[in-house]
C-alpha atoms as a PDB file:
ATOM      1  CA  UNK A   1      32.382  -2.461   6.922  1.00  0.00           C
ATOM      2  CA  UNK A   2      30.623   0.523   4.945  1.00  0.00           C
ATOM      3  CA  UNK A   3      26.953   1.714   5.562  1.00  0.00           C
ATOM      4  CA  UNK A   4      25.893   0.074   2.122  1.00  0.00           C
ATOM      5  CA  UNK A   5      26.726  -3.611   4.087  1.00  0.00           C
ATOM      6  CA  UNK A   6      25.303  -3.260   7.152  1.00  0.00           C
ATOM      7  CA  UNK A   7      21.879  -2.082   6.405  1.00  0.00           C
ATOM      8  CA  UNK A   8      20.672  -4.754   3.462  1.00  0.00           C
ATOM      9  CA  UNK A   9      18.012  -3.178   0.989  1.00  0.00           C
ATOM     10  CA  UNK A  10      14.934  -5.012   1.116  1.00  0.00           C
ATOM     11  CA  UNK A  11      11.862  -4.645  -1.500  1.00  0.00           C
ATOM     12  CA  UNK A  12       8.357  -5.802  -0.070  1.00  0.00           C
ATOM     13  CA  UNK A  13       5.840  -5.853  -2.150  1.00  0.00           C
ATOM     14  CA  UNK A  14       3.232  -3.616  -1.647  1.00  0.00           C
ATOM     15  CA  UNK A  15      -0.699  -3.336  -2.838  1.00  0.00           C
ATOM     16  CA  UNK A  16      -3.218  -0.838  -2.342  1.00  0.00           C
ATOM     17  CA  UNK A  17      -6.966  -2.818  -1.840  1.00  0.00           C
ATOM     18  CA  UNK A  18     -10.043  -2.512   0.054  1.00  0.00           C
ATOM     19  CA  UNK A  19     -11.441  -4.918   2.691  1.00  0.00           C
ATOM     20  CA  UNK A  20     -14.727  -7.104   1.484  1.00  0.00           C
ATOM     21  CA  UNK A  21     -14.384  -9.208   5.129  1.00  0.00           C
ATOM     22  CA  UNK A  22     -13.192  -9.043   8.248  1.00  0.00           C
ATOM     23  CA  UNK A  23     -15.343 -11.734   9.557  1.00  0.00           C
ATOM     24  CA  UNK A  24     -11.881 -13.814  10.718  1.00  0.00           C
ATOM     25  CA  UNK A  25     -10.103 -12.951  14.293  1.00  0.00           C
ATOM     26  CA  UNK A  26      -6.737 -10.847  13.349  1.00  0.00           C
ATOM     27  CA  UNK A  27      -7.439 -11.818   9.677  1.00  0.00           C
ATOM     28  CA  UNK A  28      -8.842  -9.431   6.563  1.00  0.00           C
ATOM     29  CA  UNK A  29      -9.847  -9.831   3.190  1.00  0.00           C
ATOM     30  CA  UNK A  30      -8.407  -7.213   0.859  1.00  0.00           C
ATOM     31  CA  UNK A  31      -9.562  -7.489  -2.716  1.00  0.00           C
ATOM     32  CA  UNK A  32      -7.151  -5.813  -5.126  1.00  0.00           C
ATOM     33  CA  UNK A  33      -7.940  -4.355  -8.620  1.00  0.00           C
ATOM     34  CA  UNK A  34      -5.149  -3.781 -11.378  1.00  0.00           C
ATOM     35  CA  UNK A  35      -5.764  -2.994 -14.693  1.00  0.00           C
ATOM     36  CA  UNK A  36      -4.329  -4.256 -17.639  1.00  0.00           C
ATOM     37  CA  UNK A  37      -3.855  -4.673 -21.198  1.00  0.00           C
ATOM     38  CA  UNK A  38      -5.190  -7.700 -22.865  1.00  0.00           C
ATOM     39  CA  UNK A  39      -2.346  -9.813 -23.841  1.00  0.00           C
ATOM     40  CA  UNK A  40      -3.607 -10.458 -27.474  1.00  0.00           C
ATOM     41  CA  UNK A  41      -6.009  -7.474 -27.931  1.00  0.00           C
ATOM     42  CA  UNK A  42      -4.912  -4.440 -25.858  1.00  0.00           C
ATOM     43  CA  UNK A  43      -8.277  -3.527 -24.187  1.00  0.00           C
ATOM     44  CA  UNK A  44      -7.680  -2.275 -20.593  1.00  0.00           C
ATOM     45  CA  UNK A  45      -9.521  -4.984 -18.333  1.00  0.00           C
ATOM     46  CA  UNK A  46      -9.895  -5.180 -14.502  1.00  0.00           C
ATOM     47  CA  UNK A  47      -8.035  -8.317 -13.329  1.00  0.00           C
ATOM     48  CA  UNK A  48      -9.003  -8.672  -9.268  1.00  0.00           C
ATOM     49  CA  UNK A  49      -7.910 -10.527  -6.722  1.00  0.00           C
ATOM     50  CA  UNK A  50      -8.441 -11.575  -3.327  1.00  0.00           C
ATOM     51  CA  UNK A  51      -5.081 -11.344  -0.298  1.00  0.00           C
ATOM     52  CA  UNK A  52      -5.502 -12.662   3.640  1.00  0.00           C
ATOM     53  CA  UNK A  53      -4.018  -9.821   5.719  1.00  0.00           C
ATOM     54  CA  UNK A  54      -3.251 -10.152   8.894  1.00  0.00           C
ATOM     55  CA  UNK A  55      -4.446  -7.201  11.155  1.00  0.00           C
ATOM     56  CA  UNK A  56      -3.301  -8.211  14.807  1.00  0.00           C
ATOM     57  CA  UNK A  57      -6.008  -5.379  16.500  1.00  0.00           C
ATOM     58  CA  UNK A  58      -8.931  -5.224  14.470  1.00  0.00           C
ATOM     59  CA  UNK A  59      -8.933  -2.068  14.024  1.00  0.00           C
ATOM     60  CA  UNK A  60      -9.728  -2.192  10.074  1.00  0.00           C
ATOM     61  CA  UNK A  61     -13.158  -2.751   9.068  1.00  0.00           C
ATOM     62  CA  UNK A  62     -14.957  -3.580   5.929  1.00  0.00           C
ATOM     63  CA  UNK A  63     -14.937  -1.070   3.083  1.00  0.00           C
ATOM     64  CA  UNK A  64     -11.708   0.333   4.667  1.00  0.00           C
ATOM     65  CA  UNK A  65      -8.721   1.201   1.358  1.00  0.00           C
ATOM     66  CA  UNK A  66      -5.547  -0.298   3.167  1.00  0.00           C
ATOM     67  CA  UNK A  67      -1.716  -1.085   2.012  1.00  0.00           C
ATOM     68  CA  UNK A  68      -0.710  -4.638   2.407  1.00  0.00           C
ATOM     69  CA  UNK A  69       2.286  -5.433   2.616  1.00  0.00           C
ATOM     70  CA  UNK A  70       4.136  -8.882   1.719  1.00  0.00           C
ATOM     71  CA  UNK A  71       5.593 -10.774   5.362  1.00  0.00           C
ATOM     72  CA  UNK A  72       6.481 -13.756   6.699  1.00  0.00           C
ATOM     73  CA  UNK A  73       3.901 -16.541   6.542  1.00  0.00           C
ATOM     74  CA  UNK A  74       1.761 -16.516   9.536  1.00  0.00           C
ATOM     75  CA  UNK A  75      -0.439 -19.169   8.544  1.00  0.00           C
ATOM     76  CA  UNK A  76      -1.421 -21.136   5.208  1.00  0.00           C
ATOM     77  CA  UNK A  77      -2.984 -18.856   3.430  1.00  0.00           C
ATOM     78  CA  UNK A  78      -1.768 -15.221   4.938  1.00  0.00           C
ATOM     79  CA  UNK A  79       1.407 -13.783   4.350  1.00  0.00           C
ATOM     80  CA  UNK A  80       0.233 -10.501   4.270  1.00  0.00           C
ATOM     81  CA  UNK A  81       0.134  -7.497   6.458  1.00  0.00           C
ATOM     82  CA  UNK A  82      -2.310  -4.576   6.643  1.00  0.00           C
ATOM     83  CA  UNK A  83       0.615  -1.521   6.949  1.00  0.00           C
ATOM     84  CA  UNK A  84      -1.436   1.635   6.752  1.00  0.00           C
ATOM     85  CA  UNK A  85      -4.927   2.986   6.497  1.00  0.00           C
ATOM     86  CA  UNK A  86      -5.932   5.345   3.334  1.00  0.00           C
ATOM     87  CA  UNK A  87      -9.737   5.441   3.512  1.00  0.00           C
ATOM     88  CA  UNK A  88     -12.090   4.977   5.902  1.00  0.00           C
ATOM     89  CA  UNK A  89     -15.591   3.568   4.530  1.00  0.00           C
ATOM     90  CA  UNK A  90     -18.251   5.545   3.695  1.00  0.00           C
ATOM     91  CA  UNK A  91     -21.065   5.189   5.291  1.00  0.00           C
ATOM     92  CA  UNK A  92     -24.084   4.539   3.050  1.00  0.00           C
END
């Protein structure tokens, strides 16, 4: 067996958002921004949306810039997982 067959390649998804709740046990709400072109027009626009992470310590907090990473579903909405810290929030 070569080394390409026994370790399989495996793409995750990954996004870069920052946390509007963590309200939820184990559970964060990580709104993600993309921009865009308009599909008939061209303009640059914002499109947003919201992912359930699933942060098994707690230890992010809202305002927090995280990577989420796509997992295994852990419930019926989450199949997400916070993987890193990149910001701490400022405090206003």
């Amino acid at each position: 067996m070569t080394e390409a067959q026994a370790t399989p390649v495996t793409n995750t998804r990954t996004f870069v958002g920052r946390i509007v709740s963590d309200k939820r046990a184990k559970t964060v709400t990580v709104l993600v921004e993309r921009r865009t072109a308009h599909e008939l027009y061209g303009k640059i626009v914002a499109r947003s949306r919201k992912y359930h992470a699933h942060d098994e310590k707690g230890e992010y907090k809202m305002g927090d810039l995280v990577e989420i990473a796509e997992g295994r579903p852990i419930s019926k909405t989450k199949s997400w997982v916070v993987t890193r810290l990149i910001e701490k929030a400022k405090l206003v």
